[in-house]
N, C-alpha and C. Protein backbone atom coordinates (compact mmCIF):
# COMPACT_ATOMS: atom_id res chain seq x y z
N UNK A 1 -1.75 6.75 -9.00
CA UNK A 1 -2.19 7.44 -10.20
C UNK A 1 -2.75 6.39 -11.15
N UNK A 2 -3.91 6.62 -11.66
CA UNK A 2 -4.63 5.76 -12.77
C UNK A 2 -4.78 6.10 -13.72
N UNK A 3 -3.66 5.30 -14.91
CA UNK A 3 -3.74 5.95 -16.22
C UNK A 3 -4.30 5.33 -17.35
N UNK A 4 -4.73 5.72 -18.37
CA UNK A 4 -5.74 4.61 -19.27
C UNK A 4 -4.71 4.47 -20.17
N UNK A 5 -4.86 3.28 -20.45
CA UNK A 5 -3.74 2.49 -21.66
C UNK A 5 -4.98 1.02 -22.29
N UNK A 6 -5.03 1.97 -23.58
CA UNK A 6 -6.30 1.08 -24.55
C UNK A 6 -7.53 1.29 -23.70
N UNK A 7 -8.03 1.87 -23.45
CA UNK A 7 -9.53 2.09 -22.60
C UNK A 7 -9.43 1.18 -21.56
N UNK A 8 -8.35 0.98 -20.88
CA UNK A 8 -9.29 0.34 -19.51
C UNK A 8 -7.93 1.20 -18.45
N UNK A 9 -7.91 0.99 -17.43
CA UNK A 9 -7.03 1.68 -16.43
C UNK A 9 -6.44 0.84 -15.57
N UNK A 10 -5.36 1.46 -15.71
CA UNK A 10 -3.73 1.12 -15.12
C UNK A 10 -3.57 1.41 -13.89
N UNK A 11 -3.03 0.87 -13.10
CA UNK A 11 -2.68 1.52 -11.38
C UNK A 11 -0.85 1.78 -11.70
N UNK A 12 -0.70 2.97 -11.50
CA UNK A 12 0.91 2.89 -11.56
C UNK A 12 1.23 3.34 -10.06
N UNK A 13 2.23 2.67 -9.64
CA UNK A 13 2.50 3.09 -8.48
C UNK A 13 3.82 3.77 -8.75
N UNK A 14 3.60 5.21 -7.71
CA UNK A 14 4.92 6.28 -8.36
C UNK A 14 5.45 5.82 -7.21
N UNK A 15 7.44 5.40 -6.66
CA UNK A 15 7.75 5.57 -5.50
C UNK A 15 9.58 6.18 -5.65
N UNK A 16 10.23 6.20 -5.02
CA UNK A 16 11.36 6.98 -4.88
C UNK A 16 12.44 5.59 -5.36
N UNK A 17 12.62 4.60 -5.50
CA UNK A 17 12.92 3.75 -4.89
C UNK A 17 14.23 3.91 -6.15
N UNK A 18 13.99 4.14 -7.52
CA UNK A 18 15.07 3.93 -8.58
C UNK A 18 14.28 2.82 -9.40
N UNK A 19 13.31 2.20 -9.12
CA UNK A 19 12.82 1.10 -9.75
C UNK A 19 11.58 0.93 -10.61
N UNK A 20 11.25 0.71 -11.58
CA UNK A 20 10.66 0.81 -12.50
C UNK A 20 10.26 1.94 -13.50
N UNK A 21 9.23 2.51 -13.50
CA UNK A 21 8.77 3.97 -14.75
C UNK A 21 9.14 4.94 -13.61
N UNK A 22 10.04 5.71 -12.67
CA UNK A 22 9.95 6.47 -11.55
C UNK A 22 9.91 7.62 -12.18
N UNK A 23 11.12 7.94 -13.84
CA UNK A 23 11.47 8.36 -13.93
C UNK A 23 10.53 9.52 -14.96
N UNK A 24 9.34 8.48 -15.33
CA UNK A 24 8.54 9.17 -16.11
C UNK A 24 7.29 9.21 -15.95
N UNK A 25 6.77 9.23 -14.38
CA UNK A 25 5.16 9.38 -14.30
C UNK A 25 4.89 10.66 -14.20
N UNK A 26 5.90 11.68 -14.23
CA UNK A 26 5.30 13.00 -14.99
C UNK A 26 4.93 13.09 -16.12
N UNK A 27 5.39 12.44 -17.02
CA UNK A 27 5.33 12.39 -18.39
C UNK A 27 3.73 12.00 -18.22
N UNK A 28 3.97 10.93 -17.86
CA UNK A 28 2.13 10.49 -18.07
C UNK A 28 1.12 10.96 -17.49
N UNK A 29 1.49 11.60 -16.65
CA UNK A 29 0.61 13.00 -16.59
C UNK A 29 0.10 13.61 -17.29
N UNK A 30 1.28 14.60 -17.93
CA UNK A 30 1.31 15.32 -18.84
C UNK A 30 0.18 15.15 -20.20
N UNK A 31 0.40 13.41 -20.71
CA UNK A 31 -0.32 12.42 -21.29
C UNK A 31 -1.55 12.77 -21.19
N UNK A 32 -1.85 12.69 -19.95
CA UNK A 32 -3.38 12.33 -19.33
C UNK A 32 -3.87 13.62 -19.52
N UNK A 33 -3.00 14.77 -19.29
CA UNK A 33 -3.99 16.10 -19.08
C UNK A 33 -3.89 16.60 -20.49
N UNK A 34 -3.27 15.86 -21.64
CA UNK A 34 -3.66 16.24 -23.17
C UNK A 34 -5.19 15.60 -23.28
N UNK A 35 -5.03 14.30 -23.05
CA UNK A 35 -6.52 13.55 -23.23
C UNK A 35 -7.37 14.53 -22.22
N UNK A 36 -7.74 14.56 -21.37
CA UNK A 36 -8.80 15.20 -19.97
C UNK A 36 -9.30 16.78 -20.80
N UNK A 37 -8.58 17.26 -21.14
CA UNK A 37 -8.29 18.59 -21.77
C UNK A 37 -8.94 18.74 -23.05
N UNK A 38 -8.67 17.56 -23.82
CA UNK A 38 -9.32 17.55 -25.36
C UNK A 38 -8.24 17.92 -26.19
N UNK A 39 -7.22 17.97 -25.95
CA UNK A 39 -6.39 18.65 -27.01
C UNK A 39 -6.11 17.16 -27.82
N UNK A 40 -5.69 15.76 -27.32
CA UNK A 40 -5.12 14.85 -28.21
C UNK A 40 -6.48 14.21 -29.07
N UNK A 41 -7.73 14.79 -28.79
CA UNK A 41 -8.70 14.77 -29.60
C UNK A 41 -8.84 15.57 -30.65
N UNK A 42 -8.08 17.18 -30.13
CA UNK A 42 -8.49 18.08 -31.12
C UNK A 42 -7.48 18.19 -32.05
N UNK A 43 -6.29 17.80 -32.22
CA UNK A 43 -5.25 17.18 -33.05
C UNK A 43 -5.20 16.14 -33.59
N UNK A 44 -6.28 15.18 -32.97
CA UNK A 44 -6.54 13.99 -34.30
C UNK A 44 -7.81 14.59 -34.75
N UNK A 45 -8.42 15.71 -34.90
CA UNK A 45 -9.85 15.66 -35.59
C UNK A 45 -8.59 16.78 -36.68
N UNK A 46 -7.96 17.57 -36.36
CA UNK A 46 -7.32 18.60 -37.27
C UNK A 46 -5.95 17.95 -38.10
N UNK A 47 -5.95 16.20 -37.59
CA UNK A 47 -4.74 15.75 -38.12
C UNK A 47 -5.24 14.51 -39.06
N UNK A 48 -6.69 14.03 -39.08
CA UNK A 48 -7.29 12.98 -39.47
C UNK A 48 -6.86 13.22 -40.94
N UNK A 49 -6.42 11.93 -41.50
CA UNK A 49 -6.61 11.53 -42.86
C UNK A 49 -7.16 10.57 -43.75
N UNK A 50 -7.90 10.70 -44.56
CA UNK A 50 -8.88 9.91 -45.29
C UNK A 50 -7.74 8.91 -45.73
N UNK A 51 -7.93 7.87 -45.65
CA UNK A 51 -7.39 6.46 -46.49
C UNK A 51 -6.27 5.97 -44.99
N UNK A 52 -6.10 6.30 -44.38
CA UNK A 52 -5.59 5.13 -43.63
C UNK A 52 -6.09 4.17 -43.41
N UNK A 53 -4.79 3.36 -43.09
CA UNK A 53 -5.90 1.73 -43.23
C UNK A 53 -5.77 1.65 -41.62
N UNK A 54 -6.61 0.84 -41.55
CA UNK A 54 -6.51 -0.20 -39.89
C UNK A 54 -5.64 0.14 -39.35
N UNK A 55 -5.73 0.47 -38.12
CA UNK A 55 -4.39 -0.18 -37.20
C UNK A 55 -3.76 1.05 -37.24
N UNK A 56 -3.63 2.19 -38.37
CA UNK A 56 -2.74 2.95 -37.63
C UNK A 56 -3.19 3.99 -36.56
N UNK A 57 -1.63 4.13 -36.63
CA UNK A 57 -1.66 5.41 -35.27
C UNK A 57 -3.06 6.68 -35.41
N UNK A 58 -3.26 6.89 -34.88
CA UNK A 58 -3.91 8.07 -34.54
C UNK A 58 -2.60 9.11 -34.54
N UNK A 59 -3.16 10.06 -35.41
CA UNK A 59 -2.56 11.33 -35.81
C UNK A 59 -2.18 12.15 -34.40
N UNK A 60 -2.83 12.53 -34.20
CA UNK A 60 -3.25 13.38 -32.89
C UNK A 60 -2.48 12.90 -31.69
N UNK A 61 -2.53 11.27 -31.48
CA UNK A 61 -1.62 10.87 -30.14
C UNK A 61 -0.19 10.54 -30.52
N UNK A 62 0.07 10.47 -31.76
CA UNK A 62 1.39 10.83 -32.43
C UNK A 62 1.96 12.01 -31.93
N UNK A 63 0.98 13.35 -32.19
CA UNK A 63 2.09 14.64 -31.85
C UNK A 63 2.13 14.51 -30.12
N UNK A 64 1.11 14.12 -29.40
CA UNK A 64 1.05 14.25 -28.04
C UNK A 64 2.24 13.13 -27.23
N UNK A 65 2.21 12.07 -28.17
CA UNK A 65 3.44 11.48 -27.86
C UNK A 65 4.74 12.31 -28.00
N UNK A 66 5.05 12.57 -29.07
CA UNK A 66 6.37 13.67 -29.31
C UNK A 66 6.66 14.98 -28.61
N UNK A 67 5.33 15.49 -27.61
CA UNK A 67 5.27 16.53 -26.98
C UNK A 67 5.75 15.64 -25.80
N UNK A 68 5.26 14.94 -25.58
CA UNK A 68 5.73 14.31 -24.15
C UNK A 68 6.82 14.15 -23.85
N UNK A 69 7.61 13.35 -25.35
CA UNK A 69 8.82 12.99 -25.71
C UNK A 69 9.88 14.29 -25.06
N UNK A 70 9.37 15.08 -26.09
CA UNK A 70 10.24 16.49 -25.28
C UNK A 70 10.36 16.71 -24.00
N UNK A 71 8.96 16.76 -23.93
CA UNK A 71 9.15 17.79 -22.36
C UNK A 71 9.87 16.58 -21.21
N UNK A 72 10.08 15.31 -21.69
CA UNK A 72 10.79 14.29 -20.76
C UNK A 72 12.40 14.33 -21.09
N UNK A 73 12.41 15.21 -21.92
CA UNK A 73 14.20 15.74 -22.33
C UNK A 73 14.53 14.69 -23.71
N UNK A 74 13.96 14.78 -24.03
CA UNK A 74 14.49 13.88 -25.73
C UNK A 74 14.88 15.39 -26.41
N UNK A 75 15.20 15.02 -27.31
CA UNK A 75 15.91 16.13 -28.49
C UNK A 75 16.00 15.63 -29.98
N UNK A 76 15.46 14.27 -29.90
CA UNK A 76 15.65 13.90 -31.41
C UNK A 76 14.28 12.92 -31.44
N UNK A 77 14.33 12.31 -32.92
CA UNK A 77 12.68 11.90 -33.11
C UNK A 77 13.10 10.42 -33.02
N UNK A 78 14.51 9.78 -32.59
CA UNK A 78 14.40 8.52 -31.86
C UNK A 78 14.26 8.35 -30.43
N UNK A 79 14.07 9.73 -30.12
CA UNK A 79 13.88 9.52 -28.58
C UNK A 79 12.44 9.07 -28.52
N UNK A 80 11.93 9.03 -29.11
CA UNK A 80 10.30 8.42 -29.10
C UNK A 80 10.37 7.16 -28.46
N UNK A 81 11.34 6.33 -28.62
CA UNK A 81 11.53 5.06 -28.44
C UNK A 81 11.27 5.00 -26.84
N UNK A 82 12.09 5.88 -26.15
CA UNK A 82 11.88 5.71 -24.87
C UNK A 82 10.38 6.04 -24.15
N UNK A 83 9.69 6.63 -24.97
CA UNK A 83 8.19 7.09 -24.01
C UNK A 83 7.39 5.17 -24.94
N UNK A 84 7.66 4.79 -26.21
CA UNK A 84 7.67 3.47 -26.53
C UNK A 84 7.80 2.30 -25.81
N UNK A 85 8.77 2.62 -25.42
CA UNK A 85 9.13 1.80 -24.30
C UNK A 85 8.46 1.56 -23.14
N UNK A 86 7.44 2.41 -22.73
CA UNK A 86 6.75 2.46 -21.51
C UNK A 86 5.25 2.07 -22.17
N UNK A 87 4.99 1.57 -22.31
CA UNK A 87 4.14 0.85 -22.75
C UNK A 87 2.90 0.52 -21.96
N UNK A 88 3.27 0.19 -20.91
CA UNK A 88 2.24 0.70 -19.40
C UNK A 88 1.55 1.91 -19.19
N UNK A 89 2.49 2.85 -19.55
CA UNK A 89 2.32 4.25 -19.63
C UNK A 89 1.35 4.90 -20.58
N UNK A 90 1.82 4.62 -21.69
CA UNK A 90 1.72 5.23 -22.50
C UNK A 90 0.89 4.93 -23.72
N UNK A 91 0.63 3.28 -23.60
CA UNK A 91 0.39 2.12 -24.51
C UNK A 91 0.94 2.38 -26.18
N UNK A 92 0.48 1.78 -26.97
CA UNK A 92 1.85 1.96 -28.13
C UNK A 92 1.72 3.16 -28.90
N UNK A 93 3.02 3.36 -29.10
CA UNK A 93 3.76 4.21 -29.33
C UNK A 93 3.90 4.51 -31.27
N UNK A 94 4.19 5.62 -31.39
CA UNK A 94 4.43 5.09 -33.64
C UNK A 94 5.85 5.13 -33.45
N UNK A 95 5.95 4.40 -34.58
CA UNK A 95 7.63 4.12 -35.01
C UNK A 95 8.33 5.49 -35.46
N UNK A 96 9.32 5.70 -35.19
CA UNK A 96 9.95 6.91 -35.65
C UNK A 96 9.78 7.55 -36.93
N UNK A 97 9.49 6.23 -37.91
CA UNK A 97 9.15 6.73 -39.65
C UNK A 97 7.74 7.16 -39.50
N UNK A 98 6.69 6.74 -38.59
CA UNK A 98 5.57 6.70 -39.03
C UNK A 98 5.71 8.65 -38.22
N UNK A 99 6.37 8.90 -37.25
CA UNK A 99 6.59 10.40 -36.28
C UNK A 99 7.12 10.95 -37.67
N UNK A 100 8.22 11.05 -38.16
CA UNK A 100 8.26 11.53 -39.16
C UNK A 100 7.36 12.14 -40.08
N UNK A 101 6.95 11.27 -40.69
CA UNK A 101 5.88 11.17 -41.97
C UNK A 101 4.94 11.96 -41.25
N UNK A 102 4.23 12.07 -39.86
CA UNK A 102 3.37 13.15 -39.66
C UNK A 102 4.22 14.56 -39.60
N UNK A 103 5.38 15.11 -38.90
CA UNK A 103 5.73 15.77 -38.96
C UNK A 103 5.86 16.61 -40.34
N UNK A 104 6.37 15.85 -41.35
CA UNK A 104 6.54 15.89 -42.53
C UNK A 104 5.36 17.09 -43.24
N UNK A 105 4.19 15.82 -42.46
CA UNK A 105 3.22 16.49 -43.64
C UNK A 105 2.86 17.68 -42.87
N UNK A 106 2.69 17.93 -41.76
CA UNK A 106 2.30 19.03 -41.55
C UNK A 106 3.11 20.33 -41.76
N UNK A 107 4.63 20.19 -41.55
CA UNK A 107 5.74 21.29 -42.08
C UNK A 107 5.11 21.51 -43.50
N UNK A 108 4.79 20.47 -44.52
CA UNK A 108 4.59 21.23 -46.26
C UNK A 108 3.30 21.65 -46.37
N UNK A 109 2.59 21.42 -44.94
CA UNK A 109 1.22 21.53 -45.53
C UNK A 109 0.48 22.87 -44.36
N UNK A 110 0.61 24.17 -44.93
CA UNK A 110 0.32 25.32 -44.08
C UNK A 110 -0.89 25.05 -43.17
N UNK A 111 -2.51 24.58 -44.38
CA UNK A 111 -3.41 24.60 -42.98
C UNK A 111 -3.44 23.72 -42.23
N UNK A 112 -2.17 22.86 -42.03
CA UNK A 112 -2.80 21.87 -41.24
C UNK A 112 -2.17 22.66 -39.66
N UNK A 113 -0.49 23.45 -40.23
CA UNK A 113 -0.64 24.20 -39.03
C UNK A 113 -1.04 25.04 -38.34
N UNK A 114 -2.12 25.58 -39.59
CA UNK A 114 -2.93 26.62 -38.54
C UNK A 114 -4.31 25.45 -37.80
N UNK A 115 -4.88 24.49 -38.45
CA UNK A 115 -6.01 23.84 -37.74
C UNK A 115 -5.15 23.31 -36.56
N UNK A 116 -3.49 23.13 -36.28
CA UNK A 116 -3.30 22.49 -34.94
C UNK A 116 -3.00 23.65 -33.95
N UNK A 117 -2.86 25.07 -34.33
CA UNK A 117 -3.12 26.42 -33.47
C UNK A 117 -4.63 26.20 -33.34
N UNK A 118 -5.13 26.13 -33.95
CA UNK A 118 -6.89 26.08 -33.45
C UNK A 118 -7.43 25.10 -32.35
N UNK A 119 -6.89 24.03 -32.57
CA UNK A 119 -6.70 22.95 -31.51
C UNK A 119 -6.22 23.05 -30.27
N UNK A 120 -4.90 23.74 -30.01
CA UNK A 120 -4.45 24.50 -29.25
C UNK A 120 -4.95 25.06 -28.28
N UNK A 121 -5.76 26.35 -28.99
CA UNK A 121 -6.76 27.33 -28.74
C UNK A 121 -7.50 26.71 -28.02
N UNK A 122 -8.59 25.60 -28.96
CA UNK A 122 -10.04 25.30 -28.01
C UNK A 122 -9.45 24.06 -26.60
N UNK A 123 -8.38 23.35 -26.52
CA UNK A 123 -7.40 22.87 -25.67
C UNK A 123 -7.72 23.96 -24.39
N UNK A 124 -7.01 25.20 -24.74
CA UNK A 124 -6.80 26.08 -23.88
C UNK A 124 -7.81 27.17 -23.49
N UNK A 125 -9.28 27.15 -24.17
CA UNK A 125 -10.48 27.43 -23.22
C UNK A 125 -10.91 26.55 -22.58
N UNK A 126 -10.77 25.31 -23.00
CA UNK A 126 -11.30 24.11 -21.69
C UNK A 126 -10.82 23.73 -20.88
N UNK A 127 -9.76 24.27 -20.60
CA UNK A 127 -8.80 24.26 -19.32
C UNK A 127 -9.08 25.36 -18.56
N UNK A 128 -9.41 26.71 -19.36
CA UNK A 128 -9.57 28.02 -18.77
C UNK A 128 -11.44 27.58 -18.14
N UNK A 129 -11.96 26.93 -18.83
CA UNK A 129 -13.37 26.43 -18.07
C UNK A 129 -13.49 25.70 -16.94
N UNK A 130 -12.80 24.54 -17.10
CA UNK A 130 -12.36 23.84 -16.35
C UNK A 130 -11.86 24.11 -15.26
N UNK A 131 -10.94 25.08 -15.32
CA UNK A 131 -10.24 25.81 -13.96
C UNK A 131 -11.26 26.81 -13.32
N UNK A 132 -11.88 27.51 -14.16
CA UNK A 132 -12.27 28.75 -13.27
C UNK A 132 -10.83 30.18 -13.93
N UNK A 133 -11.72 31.00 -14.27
CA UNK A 133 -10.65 32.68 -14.34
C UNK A 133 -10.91 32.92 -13.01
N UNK A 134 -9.17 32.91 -12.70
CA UNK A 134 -8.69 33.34 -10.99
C UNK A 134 -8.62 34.93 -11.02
N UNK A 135 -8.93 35.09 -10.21
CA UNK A 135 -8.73 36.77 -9.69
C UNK A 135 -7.77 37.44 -9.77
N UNK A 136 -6.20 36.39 -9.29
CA UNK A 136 -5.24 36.88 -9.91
C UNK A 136 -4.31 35.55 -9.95
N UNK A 137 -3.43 35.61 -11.26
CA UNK A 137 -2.62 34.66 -11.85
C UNK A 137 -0.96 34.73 -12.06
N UNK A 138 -0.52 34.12 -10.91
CA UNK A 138 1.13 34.19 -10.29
C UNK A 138 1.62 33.16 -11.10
N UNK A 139 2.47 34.00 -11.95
CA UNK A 139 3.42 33.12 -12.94
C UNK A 139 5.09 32.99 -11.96
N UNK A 140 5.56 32.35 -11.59
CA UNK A 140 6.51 31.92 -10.80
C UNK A 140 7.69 31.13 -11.91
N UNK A 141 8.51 32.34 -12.12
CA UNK A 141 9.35 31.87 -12.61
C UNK A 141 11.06 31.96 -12.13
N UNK A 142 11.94 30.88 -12.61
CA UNK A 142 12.92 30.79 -11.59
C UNK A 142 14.12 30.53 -12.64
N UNK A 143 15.03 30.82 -13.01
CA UNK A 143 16.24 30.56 -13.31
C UNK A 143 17.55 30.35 -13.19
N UNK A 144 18.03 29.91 -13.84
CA UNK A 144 19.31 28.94 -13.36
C UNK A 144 20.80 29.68 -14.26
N UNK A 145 21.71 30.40 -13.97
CA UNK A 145 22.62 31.13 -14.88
C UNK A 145 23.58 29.81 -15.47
N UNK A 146 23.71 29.75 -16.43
CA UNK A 146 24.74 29.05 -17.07
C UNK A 146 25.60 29.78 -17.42
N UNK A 147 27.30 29.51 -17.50
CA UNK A 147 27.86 29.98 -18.02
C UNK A 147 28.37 29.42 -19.57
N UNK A 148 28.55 30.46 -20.14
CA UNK A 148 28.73 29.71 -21.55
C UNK A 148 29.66 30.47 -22.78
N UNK A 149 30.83 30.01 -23.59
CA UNK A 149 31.10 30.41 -24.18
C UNK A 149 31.03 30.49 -25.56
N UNK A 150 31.28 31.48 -26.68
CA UNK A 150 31.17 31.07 -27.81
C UNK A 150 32.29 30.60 -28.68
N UNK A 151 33.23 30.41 -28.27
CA UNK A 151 33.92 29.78 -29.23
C UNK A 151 35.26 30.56 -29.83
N UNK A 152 34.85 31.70 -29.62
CA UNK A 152 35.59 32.73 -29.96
C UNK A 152 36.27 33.88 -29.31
N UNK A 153 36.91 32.84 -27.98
CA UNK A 153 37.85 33.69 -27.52
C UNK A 153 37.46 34.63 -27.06
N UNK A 154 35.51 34.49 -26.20
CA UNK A 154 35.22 35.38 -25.74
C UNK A 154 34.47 36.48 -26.18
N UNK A 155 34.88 37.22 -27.37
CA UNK A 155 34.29 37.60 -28.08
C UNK A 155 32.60 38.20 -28.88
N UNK A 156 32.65 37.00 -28.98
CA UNK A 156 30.72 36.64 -29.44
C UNK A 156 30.31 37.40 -30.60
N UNK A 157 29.28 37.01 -31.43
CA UNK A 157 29.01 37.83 -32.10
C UNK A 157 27.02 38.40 -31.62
């Protein structure tokens, strides 16, 4: 798999072995098909802000980082550190204050979450272009029962 880290391309070799990124070249996948797709473009054009200086992060590969973050099982906004950490992968990463501070602004600031539904959107006709509309579309879904209690003796509310 060849992944771009700073414009030039990476050879990662995926293997079973326990040894090195094994654990996250889905993730950079995932990565790759935000960029291929346009979406970590269309979240820094709907996330761009006038007056940053140099050097920082790009808005846009901020949230695509934190999406990644998730879907690789993080649950908190220091788990960033670990897709950070891959650096091969992923190339650099924002600091947890700087993940914040975007999060931030977009929770107080309504249109910015509707321009990143719009982003979304045109994301998800260029994939629908890209693919081809199939004739017919098998959603395959599978679940796993947990058992679980509430606390209350069974009960529940």
């Amino acid at each position: 798999m060849k992944v771009t880290h700073g414009g030039r391309q990476v050879t990662v070799e995926v293997t079973s072995d326990g040894e090195g990124l094994v654990s996250h070249a889905g993730s950079a996948l995932l990565a790759r098909v935000a960029d291929k797709t346009g979406l970590t473009r269309a979240l820094s054009a709907a996330l761009g802000e006038p007056g940053l200086r140099a050097g920082s992060h790009d808005r846009g590969r901020v949230i695509r980082d934190l999406a990644v973050m998730l879907a690789d099982g993080g649950d908190c906004l220091a788990d960033l550190g670990v897709v950070g950490d891959q650096s091969a992968l992923f190339g650099p990463v924002a600091s947890t204050s700087t993940a914040f501070r975007v999060i931030d602004r977009i929770a107080s600031t309504p249109s910015l979450r509707d321009a990143l539904r719009d982003a979304h959107a045109r994301a998800r006709e260029r994939v629908w272009e890209l693919a081809g509309v199939p004739e017919r579309l098998t959603i395959d879904l599978d679940a796993t029962l947990i058992g679980a209690h509430s606390g209350e003796g069974g009960r529940g509310r």
